[in-house]
PDB file of N, CA and C in Angstrom:
ATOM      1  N   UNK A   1      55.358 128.996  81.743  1.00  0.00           N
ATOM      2  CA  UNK A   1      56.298 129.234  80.667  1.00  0.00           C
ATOM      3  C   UNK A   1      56.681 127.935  79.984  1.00  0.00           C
ATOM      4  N   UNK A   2      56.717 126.974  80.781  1.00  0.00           N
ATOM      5  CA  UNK A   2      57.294 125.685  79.900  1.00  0.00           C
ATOM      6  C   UNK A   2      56.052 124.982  79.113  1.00  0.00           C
ATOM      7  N   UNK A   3      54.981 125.702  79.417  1.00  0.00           N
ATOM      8  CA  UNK A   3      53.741 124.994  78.945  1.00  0.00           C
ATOM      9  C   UNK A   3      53.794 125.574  77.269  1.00  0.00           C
ATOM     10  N   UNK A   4      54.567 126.703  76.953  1.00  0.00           N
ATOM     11  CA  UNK A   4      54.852 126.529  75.316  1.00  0.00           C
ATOM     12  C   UNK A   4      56.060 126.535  74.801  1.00  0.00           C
ATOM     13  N   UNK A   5      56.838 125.516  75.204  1.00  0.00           N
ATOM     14  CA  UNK A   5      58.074 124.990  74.842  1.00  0.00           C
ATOM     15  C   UNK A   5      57.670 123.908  74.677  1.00  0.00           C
ATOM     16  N   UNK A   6      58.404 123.408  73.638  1.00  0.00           N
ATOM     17  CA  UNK A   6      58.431 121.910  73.140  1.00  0.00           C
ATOM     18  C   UNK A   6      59.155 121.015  73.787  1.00  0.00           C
ATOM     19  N   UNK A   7      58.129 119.897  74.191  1.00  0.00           N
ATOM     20  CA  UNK A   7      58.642 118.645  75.133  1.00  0.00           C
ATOM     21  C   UNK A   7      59.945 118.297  74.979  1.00  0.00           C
ATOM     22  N   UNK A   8      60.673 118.198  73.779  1.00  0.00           N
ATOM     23  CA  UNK A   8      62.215 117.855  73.360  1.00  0.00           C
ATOM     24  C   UNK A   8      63.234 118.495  74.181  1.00  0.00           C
ATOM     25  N   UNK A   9      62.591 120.165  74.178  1.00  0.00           N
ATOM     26  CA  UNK A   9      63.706 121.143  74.341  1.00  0.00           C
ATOM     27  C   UNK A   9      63.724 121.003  76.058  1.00  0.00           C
ATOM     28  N   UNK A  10      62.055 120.864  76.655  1.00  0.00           N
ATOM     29  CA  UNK A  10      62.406 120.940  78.042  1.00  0.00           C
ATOM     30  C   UNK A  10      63.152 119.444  78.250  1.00  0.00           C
ATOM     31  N   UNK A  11      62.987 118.059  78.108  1.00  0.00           N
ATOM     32  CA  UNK A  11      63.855 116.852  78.263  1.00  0.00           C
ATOM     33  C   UNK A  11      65.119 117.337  77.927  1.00  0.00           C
ATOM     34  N   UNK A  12      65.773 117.567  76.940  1.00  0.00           N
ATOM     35  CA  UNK A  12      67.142 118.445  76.849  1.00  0.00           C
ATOM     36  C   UNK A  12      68.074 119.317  77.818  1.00  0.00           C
ATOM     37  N   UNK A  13      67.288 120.043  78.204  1.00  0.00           N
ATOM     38  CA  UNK A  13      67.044 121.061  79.315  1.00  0.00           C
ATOM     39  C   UNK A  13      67.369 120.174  80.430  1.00  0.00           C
ATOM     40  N   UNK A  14      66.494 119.689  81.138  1.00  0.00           N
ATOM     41  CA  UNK A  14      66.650 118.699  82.260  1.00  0.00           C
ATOM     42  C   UNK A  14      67.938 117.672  81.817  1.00  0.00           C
ATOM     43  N   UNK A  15      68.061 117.182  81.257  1.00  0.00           N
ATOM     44  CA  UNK A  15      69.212 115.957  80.936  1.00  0.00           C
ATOM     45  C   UNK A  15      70.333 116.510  80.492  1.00  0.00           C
ATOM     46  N   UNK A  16      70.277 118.130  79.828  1.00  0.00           N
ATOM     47  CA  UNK A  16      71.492 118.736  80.472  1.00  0.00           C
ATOM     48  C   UNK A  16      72.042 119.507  81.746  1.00  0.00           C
ATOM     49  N   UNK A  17      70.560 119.360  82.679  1.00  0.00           N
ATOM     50  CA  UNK A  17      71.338 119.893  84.280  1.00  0.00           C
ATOM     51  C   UNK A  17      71.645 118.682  84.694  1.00  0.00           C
ATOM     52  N   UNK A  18      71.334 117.429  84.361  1.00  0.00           N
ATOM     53  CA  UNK A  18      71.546 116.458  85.248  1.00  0.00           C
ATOM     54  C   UNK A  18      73.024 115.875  84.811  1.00  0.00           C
ATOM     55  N   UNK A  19      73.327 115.987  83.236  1.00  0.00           N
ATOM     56  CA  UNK A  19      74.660 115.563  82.787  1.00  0.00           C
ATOM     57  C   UNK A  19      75.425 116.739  83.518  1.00  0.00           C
ATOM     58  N   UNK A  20      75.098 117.798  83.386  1.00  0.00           N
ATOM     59  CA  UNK A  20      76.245 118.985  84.302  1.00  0.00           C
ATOM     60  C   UNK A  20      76.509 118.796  85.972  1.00  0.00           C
ATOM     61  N   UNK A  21      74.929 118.203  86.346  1.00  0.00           N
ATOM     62  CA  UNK A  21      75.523 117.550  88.089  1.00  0.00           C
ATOM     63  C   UNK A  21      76.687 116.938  87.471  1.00  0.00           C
ATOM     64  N   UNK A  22      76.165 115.686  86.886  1.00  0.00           N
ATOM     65  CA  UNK A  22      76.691 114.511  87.481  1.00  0.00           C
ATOM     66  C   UNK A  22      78.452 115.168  86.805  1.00  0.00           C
ATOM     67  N   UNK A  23      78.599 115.661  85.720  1.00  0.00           N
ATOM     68  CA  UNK A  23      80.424 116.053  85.801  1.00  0.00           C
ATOM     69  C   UNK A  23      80.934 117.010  86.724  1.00  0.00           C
ATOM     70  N   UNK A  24      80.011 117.866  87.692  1.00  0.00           N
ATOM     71  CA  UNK A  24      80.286 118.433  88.066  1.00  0.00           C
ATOM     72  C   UNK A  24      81.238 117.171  89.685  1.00  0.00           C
ATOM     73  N   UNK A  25      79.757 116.664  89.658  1.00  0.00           N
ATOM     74  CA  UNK A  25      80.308 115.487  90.741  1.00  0.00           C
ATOM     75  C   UNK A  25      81.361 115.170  90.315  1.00  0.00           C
ATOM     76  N   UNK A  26      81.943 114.516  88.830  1.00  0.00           N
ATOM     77  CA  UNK A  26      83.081 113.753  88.563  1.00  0.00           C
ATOM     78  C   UNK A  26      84.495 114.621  88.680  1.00  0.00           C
ATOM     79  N   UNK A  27      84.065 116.118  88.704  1.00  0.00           N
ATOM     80  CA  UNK A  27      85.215 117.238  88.510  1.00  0.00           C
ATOM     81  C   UNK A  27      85.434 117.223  90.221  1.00  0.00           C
ATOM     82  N   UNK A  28      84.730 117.386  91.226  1.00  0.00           N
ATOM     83  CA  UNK A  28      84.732 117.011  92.658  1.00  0.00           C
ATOM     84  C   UNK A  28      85.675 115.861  93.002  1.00  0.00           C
ATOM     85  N   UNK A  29      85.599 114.867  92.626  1.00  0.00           N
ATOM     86  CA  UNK A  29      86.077 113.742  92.893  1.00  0.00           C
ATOM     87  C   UNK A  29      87.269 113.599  92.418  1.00  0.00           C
ATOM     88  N   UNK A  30      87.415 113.996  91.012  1.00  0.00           N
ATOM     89  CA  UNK A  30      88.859 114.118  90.623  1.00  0.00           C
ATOM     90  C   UNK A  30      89.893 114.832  91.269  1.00  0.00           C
ATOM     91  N   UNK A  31      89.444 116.021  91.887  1.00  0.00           N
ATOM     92  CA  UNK A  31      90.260 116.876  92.672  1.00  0.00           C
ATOM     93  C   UNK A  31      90.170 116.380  94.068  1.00  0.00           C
ATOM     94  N   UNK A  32      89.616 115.620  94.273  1.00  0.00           N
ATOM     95  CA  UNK A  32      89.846 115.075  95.968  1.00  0.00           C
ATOM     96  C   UNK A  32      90.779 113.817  95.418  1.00  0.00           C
ATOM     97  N   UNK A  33      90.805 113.543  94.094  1.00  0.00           N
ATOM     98  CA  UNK A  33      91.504 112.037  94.051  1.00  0.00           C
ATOM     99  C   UNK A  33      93.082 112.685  93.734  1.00  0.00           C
ATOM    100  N   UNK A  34      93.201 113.884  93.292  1.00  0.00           N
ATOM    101  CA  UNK A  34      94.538 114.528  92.901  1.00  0.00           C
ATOM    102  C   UNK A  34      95.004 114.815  94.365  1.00  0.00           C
ATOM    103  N   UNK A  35      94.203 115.044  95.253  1.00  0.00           N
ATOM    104  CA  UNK A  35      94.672 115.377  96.453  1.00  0.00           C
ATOM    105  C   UNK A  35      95.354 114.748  97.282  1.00  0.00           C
ATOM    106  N   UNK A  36      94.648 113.158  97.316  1.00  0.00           N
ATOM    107  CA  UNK A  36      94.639 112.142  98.082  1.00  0.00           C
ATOM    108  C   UNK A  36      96.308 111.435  97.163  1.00  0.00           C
ATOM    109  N   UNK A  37      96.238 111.522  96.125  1.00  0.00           N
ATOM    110  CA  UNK A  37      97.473 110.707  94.836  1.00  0.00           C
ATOM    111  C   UNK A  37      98.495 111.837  95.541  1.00  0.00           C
ATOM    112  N   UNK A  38      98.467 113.055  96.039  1.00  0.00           N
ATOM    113  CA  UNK A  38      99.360 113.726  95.885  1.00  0.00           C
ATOM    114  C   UNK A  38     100.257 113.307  97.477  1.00  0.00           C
ATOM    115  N   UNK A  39      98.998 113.406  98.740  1.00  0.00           N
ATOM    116  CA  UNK A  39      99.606 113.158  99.923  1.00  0.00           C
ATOM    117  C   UNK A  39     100.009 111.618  99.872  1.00  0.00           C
ATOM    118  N   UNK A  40      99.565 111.067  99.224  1.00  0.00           N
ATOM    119  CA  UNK A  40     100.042 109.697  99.018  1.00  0.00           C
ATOM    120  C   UNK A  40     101.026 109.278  98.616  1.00  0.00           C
ATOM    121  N   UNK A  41     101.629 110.418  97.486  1.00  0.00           N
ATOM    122  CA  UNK A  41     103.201 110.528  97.168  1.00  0.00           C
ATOM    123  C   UNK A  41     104.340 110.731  98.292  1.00  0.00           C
ATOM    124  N   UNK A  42     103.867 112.394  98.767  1.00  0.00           N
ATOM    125  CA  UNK A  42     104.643 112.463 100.099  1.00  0.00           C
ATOM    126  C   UNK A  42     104.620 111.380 100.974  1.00  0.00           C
ATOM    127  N   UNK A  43     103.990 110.513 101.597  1.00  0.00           N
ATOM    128  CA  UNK A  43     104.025 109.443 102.603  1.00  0.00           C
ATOM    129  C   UNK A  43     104.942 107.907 101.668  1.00  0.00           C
ATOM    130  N   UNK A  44     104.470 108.178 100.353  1.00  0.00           N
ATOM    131  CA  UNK A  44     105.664 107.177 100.021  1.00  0.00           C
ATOM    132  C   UNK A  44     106.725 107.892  99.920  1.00  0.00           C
ATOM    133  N   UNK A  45     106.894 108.753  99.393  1.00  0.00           N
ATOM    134  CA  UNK A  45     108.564 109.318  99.235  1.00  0.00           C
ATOM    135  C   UNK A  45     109.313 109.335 101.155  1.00  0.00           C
ATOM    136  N   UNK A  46     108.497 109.515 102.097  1.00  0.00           N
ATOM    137  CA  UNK A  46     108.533 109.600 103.893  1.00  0.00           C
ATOM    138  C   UNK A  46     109.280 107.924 104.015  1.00  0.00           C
ATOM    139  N   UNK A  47     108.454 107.066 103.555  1.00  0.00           N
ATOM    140  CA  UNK A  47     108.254 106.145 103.918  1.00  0.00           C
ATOM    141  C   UNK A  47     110.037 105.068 103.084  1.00  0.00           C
ATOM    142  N   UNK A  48     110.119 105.629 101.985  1.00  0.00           N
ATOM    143  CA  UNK A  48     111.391 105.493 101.016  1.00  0.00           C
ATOM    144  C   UNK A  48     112.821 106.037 102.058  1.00  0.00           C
ATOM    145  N   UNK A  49     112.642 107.109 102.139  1.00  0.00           N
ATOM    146  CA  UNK A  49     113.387 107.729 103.062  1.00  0.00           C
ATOM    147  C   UNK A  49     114.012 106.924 104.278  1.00  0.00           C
ATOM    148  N   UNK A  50     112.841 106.618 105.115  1.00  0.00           N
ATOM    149  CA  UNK A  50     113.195 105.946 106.096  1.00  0.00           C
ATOM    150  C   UNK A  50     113.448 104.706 106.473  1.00  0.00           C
ATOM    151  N   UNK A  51     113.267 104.110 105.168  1.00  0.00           N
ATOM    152  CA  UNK A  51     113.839 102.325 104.606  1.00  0.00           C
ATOM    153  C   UNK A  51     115.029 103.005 104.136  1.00  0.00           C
ATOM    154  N   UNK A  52     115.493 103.724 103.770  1.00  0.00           N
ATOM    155  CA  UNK A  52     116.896 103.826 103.176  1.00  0.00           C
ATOM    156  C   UNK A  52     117.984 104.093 104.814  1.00  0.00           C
ATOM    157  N   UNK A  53     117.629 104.777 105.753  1.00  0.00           N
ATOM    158  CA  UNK A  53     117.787 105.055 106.946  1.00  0.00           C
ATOM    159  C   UNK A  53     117.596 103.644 107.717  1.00  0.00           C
ATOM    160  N   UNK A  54     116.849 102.644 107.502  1.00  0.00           N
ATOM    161  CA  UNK A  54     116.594 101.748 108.108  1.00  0.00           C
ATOM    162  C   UNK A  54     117.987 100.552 107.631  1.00  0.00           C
ATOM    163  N   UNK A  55     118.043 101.090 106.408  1.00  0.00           N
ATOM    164  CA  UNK A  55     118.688  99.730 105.885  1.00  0.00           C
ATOM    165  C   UNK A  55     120.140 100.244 105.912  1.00  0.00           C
ATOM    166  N   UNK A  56     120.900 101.484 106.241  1.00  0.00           N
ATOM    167  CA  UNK A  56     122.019 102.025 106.765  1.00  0.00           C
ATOM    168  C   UNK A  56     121.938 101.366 108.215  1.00  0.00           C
ATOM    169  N   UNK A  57     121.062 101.350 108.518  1.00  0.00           N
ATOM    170  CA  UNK A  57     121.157 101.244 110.271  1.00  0.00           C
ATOM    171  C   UNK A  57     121.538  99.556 110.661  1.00  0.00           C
ATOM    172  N   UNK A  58     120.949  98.592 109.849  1.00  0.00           N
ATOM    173  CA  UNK A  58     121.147  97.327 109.504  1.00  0.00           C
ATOM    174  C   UNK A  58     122.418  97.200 109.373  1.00  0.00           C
ATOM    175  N   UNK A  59     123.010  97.518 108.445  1.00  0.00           N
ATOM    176  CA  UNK A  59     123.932  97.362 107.534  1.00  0.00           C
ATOM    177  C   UNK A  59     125.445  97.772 108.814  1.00  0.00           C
ATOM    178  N   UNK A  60     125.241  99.003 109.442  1.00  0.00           N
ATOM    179  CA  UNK A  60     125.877  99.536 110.483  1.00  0.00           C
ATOM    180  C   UNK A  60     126.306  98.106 111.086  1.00  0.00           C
ATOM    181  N   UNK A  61     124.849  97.903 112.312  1.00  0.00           N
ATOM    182  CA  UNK A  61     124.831  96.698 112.856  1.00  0.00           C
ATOM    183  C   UNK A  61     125.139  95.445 112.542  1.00  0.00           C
ATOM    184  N   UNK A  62     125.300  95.121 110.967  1.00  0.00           N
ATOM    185  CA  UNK A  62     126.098  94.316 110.959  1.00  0.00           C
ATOM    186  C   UNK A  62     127.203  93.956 110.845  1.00  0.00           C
ATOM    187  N   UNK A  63     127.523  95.229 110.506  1.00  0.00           N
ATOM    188  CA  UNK A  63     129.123  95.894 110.409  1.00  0.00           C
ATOM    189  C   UNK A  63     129.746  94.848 112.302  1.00  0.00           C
ATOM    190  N   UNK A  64     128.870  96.007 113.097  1.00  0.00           N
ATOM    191  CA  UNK A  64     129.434  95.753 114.718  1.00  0.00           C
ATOM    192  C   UNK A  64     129.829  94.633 114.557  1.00  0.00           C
ATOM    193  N   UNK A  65     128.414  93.985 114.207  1.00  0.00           N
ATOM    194  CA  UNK A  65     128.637  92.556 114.900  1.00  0.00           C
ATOM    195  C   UNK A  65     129.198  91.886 114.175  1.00  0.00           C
ATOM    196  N   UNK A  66     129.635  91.664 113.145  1.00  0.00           N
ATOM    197  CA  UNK A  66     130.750  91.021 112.511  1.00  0.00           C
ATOM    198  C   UNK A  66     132.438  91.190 113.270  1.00  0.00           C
ATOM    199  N   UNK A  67     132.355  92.638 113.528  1.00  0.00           N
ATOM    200  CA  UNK A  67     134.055  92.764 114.506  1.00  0.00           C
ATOM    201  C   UNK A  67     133.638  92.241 115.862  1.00  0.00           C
ATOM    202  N   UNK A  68     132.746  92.234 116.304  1.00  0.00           N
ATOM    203  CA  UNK A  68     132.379  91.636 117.754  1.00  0.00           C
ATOM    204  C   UNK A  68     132.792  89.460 117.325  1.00  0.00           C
ATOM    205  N   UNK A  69     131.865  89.343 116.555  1.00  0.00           N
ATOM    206  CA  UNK A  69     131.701  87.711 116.016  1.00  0.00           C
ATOM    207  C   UNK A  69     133.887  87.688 115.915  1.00  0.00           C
ATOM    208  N   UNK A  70     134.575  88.294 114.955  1.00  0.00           N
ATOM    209  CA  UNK A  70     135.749  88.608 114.655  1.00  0.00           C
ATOM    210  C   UNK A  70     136.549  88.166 115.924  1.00  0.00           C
ATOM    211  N   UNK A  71     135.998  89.408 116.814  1.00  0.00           N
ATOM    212  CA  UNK A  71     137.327  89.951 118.057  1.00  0.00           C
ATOM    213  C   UNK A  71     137.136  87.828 119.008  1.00  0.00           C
ATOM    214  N   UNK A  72     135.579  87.777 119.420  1.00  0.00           N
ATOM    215  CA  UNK A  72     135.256  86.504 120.116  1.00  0.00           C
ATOM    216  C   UNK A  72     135.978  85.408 119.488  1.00  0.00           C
ATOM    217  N   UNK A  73     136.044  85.176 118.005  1.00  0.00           N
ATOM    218  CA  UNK A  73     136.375  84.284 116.890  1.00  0.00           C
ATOM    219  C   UNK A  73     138.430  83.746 117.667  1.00  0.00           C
ATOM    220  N   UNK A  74     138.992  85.504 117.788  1.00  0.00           N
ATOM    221  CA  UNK A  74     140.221  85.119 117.415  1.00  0.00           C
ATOM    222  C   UNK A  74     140.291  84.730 119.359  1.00  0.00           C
ATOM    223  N   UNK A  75     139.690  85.822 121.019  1.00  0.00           N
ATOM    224  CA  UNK A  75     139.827  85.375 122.200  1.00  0.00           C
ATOM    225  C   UNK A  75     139.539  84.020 121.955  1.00  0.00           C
ATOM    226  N   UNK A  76     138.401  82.736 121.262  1.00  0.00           N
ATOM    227  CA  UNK A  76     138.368  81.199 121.494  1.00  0.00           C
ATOM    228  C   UNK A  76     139.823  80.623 120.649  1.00  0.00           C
ATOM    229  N   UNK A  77     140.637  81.294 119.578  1.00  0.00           N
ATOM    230  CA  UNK A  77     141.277  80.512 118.862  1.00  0.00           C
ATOM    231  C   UNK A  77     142.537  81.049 120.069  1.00  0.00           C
ATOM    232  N   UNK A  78     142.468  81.918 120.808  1.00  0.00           N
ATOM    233  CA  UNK A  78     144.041  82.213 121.709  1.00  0.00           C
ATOM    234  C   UNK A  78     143.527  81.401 122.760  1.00  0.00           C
ATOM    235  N   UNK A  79     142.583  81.178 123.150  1.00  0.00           N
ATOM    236  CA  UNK A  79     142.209  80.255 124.300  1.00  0.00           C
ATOM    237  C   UNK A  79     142.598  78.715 123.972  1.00  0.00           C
ATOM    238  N   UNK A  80     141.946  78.660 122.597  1.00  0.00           N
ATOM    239  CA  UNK A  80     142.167  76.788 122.543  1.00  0.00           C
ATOM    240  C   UNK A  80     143.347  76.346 122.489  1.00  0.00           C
ATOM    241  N   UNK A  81     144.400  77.596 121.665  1.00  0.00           N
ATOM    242  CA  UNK A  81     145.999  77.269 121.807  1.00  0.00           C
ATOM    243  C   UNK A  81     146.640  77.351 122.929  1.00  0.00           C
ATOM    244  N   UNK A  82     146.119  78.164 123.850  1.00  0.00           N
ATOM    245  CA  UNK A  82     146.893  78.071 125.261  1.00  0.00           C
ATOM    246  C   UNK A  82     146.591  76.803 126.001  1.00  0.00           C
ATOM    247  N   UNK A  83     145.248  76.345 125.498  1.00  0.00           N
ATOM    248  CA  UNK A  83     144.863  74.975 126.536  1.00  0.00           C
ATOM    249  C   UNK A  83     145.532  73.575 125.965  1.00  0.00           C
ATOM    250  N   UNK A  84     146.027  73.794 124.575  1.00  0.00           N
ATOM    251  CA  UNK A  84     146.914  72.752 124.237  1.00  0.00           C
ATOM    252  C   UNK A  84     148.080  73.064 124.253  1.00  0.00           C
ATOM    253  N   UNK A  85     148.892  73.926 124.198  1.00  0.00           N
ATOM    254  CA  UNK A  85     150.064  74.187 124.625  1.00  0.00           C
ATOM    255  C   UNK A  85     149.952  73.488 126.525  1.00  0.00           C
ATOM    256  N   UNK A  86     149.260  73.379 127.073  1.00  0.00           N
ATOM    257  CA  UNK A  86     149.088  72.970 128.456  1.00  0.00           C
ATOM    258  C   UNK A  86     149.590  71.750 128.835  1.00  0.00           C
ATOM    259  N   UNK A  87     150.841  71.177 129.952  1.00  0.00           N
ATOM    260  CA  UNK A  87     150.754  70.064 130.054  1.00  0.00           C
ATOM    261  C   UNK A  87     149.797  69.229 130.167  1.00  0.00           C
ATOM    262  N   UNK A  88     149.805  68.319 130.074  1.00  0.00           N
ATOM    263  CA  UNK A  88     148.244  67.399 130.486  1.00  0.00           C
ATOM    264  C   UNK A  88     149.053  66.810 132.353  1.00  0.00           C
TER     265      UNK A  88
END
């Protein structure tokens, strides 16, 4: 059958199954790349989340330890006054 078709139409023919692979490939890939962009969102939005949780938790802790640094600050300043109030 292709032996009376004109050489143009069969090259045409062929170089339009091969342009239809190859978008078909590019339509493949796009949807694995929408896929991959999408779980990639969720794990940053996961990941946002738990720096915001992280940096409460910091922030907590430094809370403590500032009244801890505080409470030690004022027991050395009642200590150093009792040791000079001290006869010698």
């Amino acid at each position: 059958m292709s032996g009376d078709l004109p050489p143009d139409l069969i090259r045409w023919v062929r170089e339009g199954e091969r342009l239809f692979g190859r978008a078909l490939e590019a339509l493949q890939r796009h949807e694995a790349l929408v896929e991959e962009n999408r779980r990639m969102r969720e794990e940053l939005s996961a990941a946002r989340s738990e720096i915001a949780q992280l940096r409460a938790q910091c922030l907590e802790a430094a809370d403590t330890l500032k009244g801890f640094a505080e409470h030690v600050t004022r027991l050395a300043t009642l200590a150093l006054e009792r040791l000079a109030r001290r006869p010698s």
